[in-house]
PDB file of N, CA and C in Angstrom:
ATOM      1  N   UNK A   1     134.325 120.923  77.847  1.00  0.00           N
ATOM      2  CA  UNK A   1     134.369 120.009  76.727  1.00  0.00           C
ATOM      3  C   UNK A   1     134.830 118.648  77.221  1.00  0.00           C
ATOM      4  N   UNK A   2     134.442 117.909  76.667  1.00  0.00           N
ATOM      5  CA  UNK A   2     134.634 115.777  76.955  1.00  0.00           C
ATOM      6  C   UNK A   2     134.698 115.640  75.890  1.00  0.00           C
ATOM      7  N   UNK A   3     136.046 114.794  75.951  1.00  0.00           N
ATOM      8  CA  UNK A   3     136.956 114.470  74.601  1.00  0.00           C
ATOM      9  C   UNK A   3     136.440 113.157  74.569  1.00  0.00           C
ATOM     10  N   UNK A   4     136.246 112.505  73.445  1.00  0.00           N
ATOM     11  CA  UNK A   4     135.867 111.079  72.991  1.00  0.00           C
ATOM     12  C   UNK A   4     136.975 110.433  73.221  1.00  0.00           C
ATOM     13  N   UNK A   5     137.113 108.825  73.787  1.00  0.00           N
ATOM     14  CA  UNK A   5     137.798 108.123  73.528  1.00  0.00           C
ATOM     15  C   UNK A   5     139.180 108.217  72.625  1.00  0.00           C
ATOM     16  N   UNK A   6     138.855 108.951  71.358  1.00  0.00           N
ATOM     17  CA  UNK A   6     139.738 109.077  70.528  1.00  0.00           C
ATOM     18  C   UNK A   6     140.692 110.710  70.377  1.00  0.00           C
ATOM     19  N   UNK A   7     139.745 111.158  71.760  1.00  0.00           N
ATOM     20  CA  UNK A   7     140.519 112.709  71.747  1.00  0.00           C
ATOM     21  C   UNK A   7     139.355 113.907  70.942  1.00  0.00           C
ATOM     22  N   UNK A   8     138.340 113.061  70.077  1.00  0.00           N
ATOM     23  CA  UNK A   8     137.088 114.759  69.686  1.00  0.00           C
ATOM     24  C   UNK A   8     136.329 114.892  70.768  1.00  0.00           C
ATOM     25  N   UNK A   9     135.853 116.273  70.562  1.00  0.00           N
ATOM     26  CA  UNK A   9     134.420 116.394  70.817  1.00  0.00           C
ATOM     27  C   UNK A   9     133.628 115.470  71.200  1.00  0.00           C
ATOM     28  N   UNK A  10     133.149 115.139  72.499  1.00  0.00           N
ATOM     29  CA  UNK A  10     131.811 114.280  72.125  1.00  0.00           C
ATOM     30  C   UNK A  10     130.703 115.347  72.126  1.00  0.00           C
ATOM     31  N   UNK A  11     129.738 114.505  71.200  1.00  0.00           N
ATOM     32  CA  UNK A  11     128.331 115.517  71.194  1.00  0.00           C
ATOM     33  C   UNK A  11     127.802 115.578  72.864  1.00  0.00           C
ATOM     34  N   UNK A  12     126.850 116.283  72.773  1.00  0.00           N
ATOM     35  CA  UNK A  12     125.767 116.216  74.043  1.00  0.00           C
ATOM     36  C   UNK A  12     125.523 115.477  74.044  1.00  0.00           C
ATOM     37  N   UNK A  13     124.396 114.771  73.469  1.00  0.00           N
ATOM     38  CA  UNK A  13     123.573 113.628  73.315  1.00  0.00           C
ATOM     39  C   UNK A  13     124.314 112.616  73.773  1.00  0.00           C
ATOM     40  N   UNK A  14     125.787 112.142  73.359  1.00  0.00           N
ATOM     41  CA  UNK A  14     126.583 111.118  73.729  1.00  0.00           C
ATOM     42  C   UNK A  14     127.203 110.995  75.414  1.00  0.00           C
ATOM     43  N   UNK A  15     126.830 112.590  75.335  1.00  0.00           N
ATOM     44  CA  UNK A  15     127.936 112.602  76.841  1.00  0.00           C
ATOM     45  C   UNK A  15     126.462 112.492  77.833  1.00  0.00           C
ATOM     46  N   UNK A  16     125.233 112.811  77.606  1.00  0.00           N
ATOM     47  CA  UNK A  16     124.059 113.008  78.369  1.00  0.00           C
ATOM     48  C   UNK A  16     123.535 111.395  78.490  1.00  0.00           C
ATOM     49  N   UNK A  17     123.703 110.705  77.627  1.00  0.00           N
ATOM     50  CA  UNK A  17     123.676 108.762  77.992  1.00  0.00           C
ATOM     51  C   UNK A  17     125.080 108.670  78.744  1.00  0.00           C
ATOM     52  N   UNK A  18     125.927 108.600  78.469  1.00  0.00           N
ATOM     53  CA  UNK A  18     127.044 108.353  78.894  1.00  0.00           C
ATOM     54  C   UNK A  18     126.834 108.741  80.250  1.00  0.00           C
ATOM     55  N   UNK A  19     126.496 109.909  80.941  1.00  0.00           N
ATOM     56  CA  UNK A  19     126.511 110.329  82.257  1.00  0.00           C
ATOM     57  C   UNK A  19     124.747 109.766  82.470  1.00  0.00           C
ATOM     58  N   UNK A  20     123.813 109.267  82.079  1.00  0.00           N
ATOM     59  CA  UNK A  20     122.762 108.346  82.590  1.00  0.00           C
ATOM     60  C   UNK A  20     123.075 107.273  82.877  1.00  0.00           C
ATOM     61  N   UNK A  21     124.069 106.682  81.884  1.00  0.00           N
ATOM     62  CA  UNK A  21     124.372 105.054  82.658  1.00  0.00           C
ATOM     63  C   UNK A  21     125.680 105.364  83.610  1.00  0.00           C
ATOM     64  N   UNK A  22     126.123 106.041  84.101  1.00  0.00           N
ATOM     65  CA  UNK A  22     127.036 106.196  85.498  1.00  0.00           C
ATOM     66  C   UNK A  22     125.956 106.482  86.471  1.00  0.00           C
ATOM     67  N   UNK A  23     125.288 107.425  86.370  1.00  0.00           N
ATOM     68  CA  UNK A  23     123.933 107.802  87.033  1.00  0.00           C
ATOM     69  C   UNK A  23     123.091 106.322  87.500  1.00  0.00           C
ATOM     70  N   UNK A  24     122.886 105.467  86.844  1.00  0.00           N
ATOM     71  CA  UNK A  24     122.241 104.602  86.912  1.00  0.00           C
ATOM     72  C   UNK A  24     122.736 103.224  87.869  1.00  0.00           C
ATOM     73  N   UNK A  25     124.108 103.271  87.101  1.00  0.00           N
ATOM     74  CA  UNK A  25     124.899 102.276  88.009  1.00  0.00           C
ATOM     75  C   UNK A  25     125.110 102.435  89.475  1.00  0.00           C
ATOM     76  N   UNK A  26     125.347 103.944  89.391  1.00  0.00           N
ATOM     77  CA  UNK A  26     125.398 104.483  91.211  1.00  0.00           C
ATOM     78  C   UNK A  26     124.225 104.206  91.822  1.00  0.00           C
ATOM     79  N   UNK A  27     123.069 104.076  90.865  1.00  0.00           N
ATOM     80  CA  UNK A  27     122.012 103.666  92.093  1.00  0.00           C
ATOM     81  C   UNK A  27     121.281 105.258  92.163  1.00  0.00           C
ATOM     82  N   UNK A  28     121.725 106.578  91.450  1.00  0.00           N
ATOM     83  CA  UNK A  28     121.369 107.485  91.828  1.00  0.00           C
ATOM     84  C   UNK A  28     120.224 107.969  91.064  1.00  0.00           C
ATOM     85  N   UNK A  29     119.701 109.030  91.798  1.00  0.00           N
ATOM     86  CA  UNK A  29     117.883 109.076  91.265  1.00  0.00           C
ATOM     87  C   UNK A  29     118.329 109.975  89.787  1.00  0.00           C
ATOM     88  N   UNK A  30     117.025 110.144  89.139  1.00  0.00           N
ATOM     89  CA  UNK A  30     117.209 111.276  88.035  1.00  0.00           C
ATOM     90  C   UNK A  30     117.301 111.746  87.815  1.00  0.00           C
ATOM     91  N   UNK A  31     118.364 112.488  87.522  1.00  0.00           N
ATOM     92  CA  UNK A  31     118.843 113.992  87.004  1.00  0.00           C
ATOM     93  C   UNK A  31     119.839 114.037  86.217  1.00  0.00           C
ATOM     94  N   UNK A  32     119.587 115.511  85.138  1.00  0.00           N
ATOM     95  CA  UNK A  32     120.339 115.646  84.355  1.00  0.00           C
ATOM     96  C   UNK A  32     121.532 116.522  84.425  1.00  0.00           C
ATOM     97  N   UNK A  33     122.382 116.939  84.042  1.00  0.00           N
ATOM     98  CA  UNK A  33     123.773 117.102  83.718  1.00  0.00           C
ATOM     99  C   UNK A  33     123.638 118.837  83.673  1.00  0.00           C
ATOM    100  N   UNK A  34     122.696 119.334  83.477  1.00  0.00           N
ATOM    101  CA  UNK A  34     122.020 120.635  82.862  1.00  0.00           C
ATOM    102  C   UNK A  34     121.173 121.076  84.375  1.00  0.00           C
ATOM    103  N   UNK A  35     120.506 120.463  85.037  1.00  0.00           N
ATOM    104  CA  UNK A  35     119.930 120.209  86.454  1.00  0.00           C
ATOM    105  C   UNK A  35     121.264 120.580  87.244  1.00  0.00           C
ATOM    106  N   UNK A  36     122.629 120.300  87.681  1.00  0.00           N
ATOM    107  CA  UNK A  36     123.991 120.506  87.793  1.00  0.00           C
ATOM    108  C   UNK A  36     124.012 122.423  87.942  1.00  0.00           C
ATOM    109  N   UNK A  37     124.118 122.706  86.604  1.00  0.00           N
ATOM    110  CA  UNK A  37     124.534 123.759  86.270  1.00  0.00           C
ATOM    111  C   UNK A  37     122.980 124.592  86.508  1.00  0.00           C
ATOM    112  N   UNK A  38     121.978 124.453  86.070  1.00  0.00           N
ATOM    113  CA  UNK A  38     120.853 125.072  86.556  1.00  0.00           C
ATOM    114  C   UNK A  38     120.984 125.497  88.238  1.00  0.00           C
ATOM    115  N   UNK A  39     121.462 124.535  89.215  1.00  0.00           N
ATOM    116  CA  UNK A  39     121.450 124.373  90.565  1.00  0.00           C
ATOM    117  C   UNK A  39     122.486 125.494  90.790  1.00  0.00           C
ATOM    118  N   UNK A  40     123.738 125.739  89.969  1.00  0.00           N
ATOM    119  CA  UNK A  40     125.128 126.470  90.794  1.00  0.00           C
ATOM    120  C   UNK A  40     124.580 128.055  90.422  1.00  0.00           C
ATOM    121  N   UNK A  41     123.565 128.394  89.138  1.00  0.00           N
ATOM    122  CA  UNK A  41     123.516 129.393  88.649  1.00  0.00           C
ATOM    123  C   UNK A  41     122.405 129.597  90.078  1.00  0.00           C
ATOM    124  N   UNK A  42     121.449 129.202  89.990  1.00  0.00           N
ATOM    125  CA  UNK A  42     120.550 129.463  91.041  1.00  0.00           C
ATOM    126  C   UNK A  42     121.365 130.011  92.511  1.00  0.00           C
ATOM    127  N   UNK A  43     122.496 128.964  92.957  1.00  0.00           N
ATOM    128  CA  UNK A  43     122.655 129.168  94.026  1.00  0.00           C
ATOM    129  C   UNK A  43     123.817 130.040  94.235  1.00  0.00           C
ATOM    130  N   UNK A  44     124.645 130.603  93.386  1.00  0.00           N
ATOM    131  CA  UNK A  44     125.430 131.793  93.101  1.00  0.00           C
ATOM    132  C   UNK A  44     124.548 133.167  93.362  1.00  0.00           C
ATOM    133  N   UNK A  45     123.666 133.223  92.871  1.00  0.00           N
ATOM    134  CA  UNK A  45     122.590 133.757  92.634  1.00  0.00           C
ATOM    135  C   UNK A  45     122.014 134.268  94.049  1.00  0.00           C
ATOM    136  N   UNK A  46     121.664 133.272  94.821  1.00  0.00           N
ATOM    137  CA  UNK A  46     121.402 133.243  96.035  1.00  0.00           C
ATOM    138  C   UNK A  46     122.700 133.626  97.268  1.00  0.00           C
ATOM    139  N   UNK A  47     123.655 133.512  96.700  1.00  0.00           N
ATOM    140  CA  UNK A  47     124.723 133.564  97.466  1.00  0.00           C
ATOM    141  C   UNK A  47     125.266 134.980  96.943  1.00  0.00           C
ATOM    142  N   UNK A  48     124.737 136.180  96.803  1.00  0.00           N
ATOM    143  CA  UNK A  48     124.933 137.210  96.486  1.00  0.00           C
ATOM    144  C   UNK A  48     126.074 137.706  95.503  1.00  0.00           C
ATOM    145  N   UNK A  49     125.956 136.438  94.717  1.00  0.00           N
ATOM    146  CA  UNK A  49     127.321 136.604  93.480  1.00  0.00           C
ATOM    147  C   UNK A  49     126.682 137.350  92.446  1.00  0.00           C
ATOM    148  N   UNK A  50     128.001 138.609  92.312  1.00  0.00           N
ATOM    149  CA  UNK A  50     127.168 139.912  90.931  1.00  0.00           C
ATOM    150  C   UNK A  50     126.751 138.832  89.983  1.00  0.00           C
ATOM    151  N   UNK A  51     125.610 139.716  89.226  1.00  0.00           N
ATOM    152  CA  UNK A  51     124.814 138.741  88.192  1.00  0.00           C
ATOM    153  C   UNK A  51     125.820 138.735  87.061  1.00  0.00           C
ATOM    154  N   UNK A  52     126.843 139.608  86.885  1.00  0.00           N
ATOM    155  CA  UNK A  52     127.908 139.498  85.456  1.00  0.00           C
ATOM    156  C   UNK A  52     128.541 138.569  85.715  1.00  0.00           C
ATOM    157  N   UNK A  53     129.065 138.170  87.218  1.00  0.00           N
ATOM    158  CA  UNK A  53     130.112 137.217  87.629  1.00  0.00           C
ATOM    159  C   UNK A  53     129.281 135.773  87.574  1.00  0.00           C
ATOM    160  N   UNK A  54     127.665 135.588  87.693  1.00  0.00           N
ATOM    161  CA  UNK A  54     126.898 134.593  87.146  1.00  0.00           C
ATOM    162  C   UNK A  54     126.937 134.255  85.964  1.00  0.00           C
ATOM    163  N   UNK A  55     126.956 135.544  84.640  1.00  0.00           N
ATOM    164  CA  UNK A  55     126.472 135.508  83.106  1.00  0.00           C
ATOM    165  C   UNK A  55     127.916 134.736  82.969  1.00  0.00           C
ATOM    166  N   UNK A  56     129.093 135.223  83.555  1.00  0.00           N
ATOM    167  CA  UNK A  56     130.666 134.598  83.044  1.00  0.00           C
ATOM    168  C   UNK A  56     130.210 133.470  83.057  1.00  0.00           C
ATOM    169  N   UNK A  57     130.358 132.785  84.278  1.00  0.00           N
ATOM    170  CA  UNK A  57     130.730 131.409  84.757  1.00  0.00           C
ATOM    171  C   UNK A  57     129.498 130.395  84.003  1.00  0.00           C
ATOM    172  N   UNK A  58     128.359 130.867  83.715  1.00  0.00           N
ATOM    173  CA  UNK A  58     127.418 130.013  82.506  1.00  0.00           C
ATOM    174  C   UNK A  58     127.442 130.498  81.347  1.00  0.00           C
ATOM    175  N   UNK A  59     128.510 131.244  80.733  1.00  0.00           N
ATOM    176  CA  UNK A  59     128.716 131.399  79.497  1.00  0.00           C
ATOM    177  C   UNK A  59     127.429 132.117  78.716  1.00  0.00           C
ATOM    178  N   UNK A  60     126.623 132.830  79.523  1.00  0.00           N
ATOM    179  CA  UNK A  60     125.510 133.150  78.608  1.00  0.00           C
ATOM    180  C   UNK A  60     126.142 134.538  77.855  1.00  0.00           C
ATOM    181  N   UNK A  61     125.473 135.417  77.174  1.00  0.00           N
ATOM    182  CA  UNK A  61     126.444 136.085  75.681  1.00  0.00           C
ATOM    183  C   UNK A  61     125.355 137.493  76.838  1.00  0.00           C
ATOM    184  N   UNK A  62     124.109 137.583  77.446  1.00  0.00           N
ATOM    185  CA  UNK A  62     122.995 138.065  77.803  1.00  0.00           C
ATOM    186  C   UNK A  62     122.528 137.788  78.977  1.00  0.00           C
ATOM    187  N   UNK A  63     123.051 139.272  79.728  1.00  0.00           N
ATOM    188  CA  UNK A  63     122.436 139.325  81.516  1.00  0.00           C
ATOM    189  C   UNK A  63     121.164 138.833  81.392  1.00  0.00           C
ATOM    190  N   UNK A  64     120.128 139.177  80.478  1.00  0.00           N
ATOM    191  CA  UNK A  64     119.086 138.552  80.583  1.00  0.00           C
ATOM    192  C   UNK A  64     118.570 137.430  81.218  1.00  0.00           C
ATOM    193  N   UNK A  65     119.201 136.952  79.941  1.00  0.00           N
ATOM    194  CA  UNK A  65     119.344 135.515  79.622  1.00  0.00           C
ATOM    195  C   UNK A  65     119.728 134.409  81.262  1.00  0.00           C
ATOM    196  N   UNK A  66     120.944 135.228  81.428  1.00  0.00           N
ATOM    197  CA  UNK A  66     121.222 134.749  83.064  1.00  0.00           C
ATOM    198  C   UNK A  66     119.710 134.801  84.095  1.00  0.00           C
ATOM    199  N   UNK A  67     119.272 136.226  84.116  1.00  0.00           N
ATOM    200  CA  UNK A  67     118.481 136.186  85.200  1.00  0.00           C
ATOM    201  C   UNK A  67     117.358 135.619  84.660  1.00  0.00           C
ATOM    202  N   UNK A  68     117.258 135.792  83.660  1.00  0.00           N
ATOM    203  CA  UNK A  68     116.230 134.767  83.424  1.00  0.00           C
ATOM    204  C   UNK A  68     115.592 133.611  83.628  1.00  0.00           C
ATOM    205  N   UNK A  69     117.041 133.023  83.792  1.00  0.00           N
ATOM    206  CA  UNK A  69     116.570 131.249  83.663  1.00  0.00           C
ATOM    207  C   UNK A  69     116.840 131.004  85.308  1.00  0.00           C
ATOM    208  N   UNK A  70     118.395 132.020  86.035  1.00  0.00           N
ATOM    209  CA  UNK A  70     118.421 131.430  87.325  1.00  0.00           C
ATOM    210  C   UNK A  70     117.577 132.277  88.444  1.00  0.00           C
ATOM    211  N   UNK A  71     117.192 133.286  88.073  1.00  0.00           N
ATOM    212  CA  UNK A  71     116.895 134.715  89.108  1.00  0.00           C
ATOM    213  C   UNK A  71     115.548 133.957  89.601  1.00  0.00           C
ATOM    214  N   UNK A  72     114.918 132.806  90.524  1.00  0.00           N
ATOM    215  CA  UNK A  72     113.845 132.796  90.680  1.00  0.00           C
ATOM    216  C   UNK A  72     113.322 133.571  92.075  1.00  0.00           C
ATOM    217  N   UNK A  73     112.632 134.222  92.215  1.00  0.00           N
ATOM    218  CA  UNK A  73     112.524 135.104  93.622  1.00  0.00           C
ATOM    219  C   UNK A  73     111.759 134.284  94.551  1.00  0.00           C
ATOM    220  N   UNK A  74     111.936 133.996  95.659  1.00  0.00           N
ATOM    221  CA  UNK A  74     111.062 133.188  96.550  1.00  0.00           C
ATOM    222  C   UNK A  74     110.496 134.394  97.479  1.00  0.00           C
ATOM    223  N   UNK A  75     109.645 133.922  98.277  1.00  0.00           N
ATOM    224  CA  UNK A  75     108.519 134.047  99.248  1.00  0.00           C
ATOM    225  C   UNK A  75     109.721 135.220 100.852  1.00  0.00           C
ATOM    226  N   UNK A  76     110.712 134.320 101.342  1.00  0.00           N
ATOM    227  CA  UNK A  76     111.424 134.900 102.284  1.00  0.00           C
ATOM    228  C   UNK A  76     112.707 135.860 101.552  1.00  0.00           C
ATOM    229  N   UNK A  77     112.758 135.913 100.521  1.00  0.00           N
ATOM    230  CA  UNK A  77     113.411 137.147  99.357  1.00  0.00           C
ATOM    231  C   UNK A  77     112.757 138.607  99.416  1.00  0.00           C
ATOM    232  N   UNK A  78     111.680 138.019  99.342  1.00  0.00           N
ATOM    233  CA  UNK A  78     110.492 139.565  99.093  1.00  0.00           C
ATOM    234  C   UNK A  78     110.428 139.833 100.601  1.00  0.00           C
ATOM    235  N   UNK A  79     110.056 138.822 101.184  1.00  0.00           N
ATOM    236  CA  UNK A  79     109.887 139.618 102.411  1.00  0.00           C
ATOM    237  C   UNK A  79     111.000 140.365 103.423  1.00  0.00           C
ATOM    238  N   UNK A  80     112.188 139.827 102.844  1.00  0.00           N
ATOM    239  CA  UNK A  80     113.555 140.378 103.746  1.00  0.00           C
ATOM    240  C   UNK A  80     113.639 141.573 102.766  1.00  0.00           C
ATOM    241  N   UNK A  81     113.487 141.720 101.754  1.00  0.00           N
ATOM    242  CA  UNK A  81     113.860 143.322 101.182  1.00  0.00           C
ATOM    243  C   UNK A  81     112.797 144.185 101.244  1.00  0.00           C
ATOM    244  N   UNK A  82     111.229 143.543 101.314  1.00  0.00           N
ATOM    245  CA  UNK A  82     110.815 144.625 102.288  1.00  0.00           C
ATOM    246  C   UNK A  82     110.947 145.012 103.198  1.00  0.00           C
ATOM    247  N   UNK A  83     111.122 144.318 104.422  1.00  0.00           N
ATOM    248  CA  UNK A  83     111.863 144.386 105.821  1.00  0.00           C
ATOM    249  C   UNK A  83     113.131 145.586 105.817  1.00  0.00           C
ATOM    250  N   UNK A  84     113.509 145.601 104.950  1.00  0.00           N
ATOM    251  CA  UNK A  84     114.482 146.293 104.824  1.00  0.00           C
ATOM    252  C   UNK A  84     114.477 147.916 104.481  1.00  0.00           C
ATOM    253  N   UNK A  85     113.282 147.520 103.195  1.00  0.00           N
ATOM    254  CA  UNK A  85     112.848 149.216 103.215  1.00  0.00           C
ATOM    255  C   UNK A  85     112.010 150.098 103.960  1.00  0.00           C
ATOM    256  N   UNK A  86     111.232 148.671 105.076  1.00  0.00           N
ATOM    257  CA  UNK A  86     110.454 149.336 106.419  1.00  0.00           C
ATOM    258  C   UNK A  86     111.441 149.808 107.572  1.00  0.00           C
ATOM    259  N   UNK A  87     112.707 149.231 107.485  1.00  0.00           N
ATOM    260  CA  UNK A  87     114.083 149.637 108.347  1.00  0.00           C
ATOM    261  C   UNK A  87     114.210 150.727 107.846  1.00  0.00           C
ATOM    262  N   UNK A  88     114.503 151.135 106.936  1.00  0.00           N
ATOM    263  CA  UNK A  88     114.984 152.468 106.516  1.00  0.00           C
ATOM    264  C   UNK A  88     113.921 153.202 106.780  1.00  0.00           C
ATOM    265  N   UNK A  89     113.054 153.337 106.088  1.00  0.00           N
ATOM    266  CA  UNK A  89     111.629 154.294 106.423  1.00  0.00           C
ATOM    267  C   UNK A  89     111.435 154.736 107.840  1.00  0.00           C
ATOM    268  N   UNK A  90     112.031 153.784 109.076  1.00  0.00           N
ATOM    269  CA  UNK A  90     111.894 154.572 110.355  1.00  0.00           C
ATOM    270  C   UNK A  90     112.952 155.362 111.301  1.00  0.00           C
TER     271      UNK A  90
END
């Protein structure tokens, strides 16, 4: 949560300009605030963190929901866990 000036809530919307014009002033390219947290779920993810200890830390209510949005499987994923079940098989 980001407290307003006066100590509330700020909305999203307020805090998502608010962090574009810091973004902007730095000179830094485009991205959003949500791009951030998309990136840590992904790379938790990748970094063999249990998927419940993922659902905590992004607050989702639904494992689903977690693997859903961060679980993307790449190309050298598939192929190291097949690798793996051709290890065992011999």
């Amino acid at each position: 949560m980001f407290p307003t000036s006066i100590g509330t809530t700020m909305e999203p919307r307020s805090l998502n300009r608010h962090f574009d014009g810091i973004r902007t002033r730095a000179g830094l390219p485009s991205v959003r605030l949500n791009d951030f947290r998309h990136t840590v779920g992904m790379l938790l993810l990748e970094l063999d963190t249990p998927p419940h200890v993922v659902q905590a830390i992004a607050r989702h209510a639904d494992l689903d929901v977690t693997l859903g949005i961060y679980a993307h499987t790449n190309l050298d994923a598939m192929r190291e866990a097949l690798d793996r079940i051709d290890w065992v098989m011999k």
